[in-house]
N, C-alpha and C. Protein backbone atom coordinates (compact mmCIF):
# COMPACT_ATOMS: atom_id res chain seq x y z
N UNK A 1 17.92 -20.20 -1.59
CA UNK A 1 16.48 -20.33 -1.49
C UNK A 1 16.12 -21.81 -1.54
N UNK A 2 15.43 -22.25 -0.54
CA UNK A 2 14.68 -23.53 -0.33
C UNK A 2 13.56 -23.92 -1.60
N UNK A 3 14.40 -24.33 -2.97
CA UNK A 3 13.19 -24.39 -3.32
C UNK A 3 12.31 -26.11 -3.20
N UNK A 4 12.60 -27.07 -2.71
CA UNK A 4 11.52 -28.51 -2.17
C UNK A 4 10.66 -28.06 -2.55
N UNK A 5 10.45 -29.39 -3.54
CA UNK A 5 9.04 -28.84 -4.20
C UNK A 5 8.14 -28.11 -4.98
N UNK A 6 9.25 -27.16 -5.20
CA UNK A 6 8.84 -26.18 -5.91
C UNK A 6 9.55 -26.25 -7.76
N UNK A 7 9.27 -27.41 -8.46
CA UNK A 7 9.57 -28.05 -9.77
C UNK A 7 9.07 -27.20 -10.33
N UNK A 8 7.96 -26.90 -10.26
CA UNK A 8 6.78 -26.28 -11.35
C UNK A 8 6.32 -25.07 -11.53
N UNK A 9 7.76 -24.26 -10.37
CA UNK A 9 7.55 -22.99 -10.76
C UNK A 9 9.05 -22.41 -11.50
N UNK A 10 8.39 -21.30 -12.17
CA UNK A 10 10.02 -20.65 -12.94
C UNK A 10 9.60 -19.51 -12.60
N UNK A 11 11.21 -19.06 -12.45
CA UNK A 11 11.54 -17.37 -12.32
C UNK A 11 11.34 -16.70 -13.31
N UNK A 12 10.78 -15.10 -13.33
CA UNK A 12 10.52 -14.13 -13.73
C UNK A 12 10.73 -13.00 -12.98
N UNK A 13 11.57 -12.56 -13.60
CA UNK A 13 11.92 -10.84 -13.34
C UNK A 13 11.03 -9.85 -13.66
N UNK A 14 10.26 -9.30 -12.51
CA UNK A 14 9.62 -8.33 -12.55
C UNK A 14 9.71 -7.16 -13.19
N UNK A 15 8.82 -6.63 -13.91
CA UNK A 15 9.31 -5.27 -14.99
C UNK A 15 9.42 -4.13 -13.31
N UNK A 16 10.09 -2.99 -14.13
CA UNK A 16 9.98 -1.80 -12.88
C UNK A 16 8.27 -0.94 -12.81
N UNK A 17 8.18 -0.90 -12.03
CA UNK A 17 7.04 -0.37 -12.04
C UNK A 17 6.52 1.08 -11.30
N UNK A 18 5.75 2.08 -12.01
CA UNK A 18 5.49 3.19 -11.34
C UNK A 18 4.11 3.29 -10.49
N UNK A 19 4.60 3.39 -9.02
CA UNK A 19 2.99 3.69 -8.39
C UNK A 19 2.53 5.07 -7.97
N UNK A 20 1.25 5.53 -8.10
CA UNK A 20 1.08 6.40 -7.13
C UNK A 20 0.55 5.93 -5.97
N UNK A 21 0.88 6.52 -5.06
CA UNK A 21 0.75 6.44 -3.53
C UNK A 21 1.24 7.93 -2.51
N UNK A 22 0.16 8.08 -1.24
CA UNK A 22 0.50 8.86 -0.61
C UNK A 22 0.77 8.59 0.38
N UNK A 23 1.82 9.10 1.15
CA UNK A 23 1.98 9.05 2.57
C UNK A 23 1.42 9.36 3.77
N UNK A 24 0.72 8.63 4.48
CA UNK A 24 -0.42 9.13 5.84
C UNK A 24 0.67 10.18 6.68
N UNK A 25 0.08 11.48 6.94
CA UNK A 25 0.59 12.04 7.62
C UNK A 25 0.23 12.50 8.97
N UNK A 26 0.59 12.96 9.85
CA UNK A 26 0.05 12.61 11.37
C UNK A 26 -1.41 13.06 11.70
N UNK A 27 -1.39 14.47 10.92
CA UNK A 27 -2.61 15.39 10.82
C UNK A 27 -3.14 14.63 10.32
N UNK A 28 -3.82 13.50 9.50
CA UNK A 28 -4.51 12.79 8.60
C UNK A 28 -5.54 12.44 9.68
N UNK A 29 -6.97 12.16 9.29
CA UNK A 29 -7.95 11.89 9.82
C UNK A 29 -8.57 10.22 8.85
N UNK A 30 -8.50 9.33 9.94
CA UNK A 30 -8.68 8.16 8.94
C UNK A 30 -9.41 7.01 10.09
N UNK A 31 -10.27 5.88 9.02
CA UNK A 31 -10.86 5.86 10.25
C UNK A 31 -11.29 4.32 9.35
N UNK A 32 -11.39 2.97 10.74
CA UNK A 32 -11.80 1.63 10.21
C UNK A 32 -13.36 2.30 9.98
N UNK A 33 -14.01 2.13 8.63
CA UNK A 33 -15.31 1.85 8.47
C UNK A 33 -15.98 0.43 8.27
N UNK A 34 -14.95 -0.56 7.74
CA UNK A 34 -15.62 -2.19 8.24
C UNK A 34 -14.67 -2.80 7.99
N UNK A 35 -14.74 -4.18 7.90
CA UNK A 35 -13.29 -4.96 7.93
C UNK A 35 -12.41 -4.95 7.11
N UNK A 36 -10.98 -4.64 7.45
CA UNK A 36 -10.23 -4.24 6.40
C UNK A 36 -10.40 -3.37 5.45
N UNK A 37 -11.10 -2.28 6.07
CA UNK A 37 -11.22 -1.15 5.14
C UNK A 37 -11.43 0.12 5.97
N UNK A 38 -10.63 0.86 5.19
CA UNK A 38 -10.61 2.11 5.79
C UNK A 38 -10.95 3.18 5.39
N UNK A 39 -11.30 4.42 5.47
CA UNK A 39 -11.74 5.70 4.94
C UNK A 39 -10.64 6.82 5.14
N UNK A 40 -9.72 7.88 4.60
CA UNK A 40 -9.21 9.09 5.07
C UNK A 40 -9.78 10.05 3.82
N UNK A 41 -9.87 11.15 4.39
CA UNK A 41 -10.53 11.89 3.47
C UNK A 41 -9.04 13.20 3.08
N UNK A 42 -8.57 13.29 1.80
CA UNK A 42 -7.50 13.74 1.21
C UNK A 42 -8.04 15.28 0.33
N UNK A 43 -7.15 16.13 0.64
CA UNK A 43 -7.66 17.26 0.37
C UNK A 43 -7.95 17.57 -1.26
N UNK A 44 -7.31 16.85 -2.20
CA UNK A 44 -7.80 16.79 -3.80
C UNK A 44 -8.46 15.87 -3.98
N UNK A 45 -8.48 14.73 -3.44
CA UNK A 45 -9.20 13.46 -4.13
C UNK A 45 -10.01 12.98 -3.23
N UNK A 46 -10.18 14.09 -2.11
CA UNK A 46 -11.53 13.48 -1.25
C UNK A 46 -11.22 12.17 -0.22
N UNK A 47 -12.91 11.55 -0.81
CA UNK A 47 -12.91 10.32 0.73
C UNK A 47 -12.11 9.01 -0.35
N UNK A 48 -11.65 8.81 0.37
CA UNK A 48 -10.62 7.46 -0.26
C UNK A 48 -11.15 6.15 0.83
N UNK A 49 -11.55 5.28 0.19
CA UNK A 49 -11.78 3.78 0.91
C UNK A 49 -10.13 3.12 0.36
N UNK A 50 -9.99 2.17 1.71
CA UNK A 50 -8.40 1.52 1.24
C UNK A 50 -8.49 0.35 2.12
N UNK A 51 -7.85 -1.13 1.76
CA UNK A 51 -7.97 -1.96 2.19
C UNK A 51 -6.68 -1.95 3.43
N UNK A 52 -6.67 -2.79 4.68
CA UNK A 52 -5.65 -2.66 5.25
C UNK A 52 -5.92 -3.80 6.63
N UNK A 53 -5.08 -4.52 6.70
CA UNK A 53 -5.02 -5.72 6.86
C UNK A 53 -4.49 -5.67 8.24
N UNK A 54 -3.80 -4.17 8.89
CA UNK A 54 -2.97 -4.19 10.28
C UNK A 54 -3.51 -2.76 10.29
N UNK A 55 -3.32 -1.94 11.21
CA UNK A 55 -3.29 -0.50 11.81
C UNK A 55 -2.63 0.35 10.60
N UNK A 56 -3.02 1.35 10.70
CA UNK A 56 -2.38 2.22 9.62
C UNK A 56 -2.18 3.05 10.88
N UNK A 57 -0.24 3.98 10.09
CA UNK A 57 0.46 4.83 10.74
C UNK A 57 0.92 6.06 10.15
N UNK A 58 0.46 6.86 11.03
CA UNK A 58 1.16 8.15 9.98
C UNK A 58 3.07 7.47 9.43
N UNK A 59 3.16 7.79 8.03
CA UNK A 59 4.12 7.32 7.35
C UNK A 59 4.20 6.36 6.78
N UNK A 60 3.17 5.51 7.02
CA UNK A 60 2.50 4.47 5.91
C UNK A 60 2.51 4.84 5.00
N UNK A 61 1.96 4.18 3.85
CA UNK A 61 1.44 4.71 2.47
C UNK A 61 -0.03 4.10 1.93
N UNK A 62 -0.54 4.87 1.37
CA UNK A 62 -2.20 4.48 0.65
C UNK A 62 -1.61 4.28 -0.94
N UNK A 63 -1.40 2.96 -1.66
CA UNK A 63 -1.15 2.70 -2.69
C UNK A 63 -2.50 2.71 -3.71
N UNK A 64 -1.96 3.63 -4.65
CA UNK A 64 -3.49 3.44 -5.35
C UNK A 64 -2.88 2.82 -6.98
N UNK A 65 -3.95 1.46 -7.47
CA UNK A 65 -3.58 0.88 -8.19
C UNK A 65 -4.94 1.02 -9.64
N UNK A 66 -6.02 1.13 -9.10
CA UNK A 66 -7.43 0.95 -10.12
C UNK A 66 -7.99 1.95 -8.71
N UNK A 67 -9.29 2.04 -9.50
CA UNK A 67 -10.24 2.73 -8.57
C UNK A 67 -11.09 1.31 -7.22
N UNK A 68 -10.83 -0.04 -7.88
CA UNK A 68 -11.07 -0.97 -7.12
C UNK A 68 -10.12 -1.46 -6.28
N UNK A 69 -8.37 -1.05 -6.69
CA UNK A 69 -7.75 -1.30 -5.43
C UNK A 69 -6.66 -0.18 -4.92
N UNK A 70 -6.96 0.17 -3.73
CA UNK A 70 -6.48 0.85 -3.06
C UNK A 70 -5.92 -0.12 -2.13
N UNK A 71 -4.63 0.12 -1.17
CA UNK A 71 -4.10 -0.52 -0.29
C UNK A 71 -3.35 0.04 0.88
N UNK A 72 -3.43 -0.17 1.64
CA UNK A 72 -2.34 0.00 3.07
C UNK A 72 -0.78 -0.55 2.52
N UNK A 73 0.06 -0.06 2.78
CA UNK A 73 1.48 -0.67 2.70
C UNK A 73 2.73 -0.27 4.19
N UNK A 74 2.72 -0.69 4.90
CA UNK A 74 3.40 -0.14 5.97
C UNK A 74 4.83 0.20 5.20
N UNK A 75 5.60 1.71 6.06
CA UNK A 75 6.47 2.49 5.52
C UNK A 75 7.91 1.72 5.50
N UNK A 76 8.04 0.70 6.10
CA UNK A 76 9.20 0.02 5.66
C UNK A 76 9.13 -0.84 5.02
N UNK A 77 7.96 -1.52 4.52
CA UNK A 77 7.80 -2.71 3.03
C UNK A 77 7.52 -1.14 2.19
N UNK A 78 7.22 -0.63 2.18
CA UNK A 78 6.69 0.64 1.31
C UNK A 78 8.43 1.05 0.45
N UNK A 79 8.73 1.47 1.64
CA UNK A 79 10.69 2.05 1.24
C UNK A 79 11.41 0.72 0.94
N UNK A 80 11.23 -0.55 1.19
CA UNK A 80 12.10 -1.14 0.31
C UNK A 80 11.93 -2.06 -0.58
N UNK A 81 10.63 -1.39 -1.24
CA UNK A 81 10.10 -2.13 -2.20
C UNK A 81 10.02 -1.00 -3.55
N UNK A 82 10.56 0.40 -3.45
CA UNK A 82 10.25 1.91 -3.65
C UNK A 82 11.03 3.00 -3.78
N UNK A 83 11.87 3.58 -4.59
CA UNK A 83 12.46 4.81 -4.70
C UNK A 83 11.71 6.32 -3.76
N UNK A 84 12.33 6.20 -2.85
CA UNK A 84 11.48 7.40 -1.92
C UNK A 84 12.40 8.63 -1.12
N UNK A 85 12.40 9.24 -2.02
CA UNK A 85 13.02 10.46 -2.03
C UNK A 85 12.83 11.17 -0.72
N UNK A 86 13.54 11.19 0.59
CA UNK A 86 13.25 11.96 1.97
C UNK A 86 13.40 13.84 1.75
């Protein structure tokens, strides 16, 4: 790793962490309502707003972190960032 420049930072090992998140599935109905944000409406938890920065794909994931952040994660930063059981 190139670190130039980079004096003033130190490493830290990330704790493991548990998320919930669901997987967009093809049937999913989802839709840009304004910039970088999106709407799909989920059969227990309703209309979900989620931020998302590129196209969302069925097999994506909707990461939910607080009720203020929800996120887009495309399915291959999703799987190798993620224990995901096929």
């Amino acid at each position: 790793v190139n670190r130039h420049g980079m004096d003033d930072f130190s490493e830290y090992q990330g704790k493991p962490v548990t998320r919930l998140a669901y997987e967009i599935k093809p049937e999913d109905a989802y839709a840009k309502v304004a910039e970088a944000t999106y709407r799909i409406v989920l059969p227990q938890a309703g209309v979900i707003d989620f931020k998302a920065y590129e196209q969302p794909m069925a097999g994506d994931y909707i990461v939910y972190l607080t009720d203020d952040d929800i996120y887009h994660c495309d399915a291959e930063v999703f799987r190798a960032r993620n224990v995901v059981e096929d």
